[in-house]
Protein backbone atom coordinates (compact mmCIF):
# COMPACT_ATOMS: atom_id res chain seq x y z
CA UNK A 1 0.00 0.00 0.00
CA UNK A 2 1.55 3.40 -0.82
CA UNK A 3 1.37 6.77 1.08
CA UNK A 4 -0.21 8.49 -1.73
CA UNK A 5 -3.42 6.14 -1.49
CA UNK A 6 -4.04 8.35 2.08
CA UNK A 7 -4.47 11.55 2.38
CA UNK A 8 -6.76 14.81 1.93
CA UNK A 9 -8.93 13.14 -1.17
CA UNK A 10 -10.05 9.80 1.08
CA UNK A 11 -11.65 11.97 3.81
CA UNK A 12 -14.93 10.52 4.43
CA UNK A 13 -18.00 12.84 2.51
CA UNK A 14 -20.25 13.01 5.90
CA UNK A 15 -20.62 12.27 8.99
CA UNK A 16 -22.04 9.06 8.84
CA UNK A 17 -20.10 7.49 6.38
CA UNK A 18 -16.86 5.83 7.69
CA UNK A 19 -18.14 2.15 7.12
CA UNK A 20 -18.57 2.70 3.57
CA UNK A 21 -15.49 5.51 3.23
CA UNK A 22 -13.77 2.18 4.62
CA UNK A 23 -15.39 -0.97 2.17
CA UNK A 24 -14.27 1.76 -1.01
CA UNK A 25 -10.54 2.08 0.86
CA UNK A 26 -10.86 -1.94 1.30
CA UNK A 27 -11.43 -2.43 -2.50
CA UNK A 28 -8.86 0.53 -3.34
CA UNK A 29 -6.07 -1.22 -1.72
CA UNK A 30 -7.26 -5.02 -2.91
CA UNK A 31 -7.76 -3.39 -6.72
CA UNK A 32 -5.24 -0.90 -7.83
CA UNK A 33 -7.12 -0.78 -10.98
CA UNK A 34 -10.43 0.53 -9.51
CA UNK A 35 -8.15 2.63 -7.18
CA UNK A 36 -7.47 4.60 -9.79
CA UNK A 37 -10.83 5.07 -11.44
CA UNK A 38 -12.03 5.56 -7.85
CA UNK A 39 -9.73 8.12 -6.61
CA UNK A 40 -11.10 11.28 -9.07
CA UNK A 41 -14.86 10.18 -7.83
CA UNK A 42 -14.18 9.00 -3.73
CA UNK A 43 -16.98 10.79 -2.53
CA UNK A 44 -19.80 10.15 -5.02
CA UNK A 45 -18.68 6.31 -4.82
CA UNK A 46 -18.56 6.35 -0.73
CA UNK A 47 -22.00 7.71 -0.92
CA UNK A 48 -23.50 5.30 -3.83
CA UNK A 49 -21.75 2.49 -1.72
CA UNK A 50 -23.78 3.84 1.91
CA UNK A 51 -27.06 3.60 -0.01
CA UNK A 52 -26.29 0.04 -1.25
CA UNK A 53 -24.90 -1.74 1.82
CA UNK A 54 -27.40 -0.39 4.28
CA UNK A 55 -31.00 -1.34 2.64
CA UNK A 56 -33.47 -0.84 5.42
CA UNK A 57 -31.03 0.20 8.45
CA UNK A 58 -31.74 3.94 9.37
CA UNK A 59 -28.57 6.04 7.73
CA UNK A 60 -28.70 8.20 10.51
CA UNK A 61 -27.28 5.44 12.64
CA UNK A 62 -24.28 4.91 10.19
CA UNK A 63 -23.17 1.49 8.64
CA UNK A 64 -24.46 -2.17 11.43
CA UNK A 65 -21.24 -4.43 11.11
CA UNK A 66 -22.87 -7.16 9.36
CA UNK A 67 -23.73 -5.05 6.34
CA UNK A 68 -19.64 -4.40 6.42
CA UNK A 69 -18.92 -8.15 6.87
CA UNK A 70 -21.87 -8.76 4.03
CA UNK A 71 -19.96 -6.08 1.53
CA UNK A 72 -16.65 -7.23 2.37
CA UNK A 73 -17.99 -10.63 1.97
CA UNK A 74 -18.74 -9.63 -1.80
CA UNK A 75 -15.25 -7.08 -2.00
CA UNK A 76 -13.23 -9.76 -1.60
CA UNK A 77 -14.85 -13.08 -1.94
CA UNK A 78 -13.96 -14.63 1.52
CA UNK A 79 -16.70 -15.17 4.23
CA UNK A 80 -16.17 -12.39 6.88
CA UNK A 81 -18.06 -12.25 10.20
CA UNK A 82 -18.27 -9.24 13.06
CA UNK A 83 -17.80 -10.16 16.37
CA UNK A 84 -17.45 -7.95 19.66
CA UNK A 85 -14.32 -6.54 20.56
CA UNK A 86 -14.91 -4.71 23.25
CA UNK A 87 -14.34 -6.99 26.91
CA UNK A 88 -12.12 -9.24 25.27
CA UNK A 89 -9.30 -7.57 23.67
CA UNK A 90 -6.59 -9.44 23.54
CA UNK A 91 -8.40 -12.56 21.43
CA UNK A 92 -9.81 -9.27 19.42
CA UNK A 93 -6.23 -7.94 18.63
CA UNK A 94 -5.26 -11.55 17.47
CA UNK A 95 -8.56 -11.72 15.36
CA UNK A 96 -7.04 -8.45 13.63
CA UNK A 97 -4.07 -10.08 13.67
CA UNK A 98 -4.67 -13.00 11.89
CA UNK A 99 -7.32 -11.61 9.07
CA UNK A 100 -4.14 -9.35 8.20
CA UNK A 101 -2.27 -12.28 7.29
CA UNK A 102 -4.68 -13.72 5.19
CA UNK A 103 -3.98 -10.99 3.10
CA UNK A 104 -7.50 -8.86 3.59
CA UNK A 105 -7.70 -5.97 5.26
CA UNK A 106 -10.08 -5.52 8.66
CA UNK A 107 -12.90 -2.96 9.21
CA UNK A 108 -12.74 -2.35 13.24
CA UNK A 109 -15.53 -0.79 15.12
CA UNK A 110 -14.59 2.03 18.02
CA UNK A 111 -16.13 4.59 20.13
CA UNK A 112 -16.46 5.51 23.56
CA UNK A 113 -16.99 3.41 26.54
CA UNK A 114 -20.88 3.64 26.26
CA UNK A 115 -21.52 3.17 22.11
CA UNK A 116 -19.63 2.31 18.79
CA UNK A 117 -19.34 5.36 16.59
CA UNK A 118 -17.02 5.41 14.34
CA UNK A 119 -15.35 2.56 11.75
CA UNK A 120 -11.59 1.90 10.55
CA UNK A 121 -9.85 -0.13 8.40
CA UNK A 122 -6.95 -2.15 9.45
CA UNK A 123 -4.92 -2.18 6.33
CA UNK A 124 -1.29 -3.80 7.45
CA UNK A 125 1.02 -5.12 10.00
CA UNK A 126 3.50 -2.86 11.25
CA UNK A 127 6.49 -3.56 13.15
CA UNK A 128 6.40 -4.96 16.92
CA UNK A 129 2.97 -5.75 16.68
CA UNK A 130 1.09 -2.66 15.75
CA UNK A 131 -0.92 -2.08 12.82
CA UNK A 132 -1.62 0.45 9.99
CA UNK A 133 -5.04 1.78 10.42
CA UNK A 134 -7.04 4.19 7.92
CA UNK A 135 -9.42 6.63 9.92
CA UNK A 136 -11.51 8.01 7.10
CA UNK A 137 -12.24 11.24 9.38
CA UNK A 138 -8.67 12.71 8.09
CA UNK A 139 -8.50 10.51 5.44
CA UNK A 140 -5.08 8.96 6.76
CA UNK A 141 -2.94 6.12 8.04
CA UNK A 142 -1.96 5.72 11.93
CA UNK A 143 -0.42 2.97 13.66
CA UNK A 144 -1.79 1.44 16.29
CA UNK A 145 -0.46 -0.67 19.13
CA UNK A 146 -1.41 -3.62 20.56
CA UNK A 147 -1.12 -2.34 23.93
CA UNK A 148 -2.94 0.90 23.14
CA UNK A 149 -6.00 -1.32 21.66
CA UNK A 150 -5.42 -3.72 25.24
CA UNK A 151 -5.46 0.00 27.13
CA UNK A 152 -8.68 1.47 25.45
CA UNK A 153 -6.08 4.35 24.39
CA UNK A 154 -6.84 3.74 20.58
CA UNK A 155 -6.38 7.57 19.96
CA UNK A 156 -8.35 7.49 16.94
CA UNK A 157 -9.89 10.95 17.11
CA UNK A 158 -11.82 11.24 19.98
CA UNK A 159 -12.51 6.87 19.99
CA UNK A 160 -10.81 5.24 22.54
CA UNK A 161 -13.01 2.00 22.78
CA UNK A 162 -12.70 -1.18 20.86
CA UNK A 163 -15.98 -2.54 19.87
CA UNK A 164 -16.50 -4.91 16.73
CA UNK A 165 -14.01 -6.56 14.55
CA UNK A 166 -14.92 -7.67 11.09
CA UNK A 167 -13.06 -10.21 9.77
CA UNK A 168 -12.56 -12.98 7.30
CA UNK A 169 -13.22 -16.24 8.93
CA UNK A 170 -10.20 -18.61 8.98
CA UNK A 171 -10.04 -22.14 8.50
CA UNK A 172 -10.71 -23.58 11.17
CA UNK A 173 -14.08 -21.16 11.71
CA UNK A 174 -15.05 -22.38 8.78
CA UNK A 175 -14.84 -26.00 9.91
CA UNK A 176 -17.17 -24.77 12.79
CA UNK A 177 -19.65 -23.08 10.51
């Protein structure tokens, strides 16, 4: 993934749009080809993407995390499932962890300690641990440790709080399923 990918254009368009601002960033960095048609047109195709993924939820409320796993589902053509982050960490992190090295990038879930407001994309390992994560708010990359996700010090604007990851399922969940 280059440096160029994130910046000023890949600001989310609204206020409610980080889940889909983060399933176009998700295809972007899995398509370098529709990158580059996408890049001109971000915001018209983060919007046309909101109205397609959410069907009957109320937009007000933002993007549920099974209409991400659903679209990421399609994106990429791997089973992903959402599952709560939030008082168990540390098999969270390695959830993260492990979709990474499958190759796919992982939409994560944050807010405060009472609600889930705002949605990321986990795009890469880093080194000792952390990750690369795109916050569509300023339209940039950040890395994040594994002991400020462990912490609830996530620092990702004013979302401290793990709450869902979304991830492809691995295969030994599939065996389960």
């Amino acid at each position: 993934m280059t440096a160029p990918l994130f910046g000023r254009e890949l600001r989310q368009p609204d206020q409610r749009s980080c889940g889909p601002s983060c399933l176009v960033v998700a295809r972007m960095v899995l398509d370098p080809a529709y990158a580059e048609g996408t890049l001109p047109r971000f915001d018209a195709e983060v919007l046309a993407t909101h109205r397609r993924v959410i069907r009957v939820w109320p937009r007000a409320l933002g993007t549920p995390p099974w209409a991400v796993a659903r679209e990421m589902s399609r994106i990429t053509g791997v089973k992903y499932s959402w599952r709560l982050a939030r008082w168990r960490r540390d098999p969270a992190y390695e959830r993260v962890l492990a979709g990474l090295r499958t190759g796919l990038p992982v939409p994560l879930y944050v807010g405060s300690g009472l609600l889930p407001r705002h949605v990321v994309l986990v795009v890469d390992e880093a080194e000792a641990g952390a990750v690369d994560v795109y916050n569509p708010a300023p339209g940039r990359l950040t890395t994040l440790s594994r002991e400020a996700f462990a912490a609830r010090e996530l620092g990702l604007g004013s979302w401290d709080v793990p709450w869902f990851t979304v991830t492809p399922l691995t295969p030994p969940e599939r065996m389960r399923e």
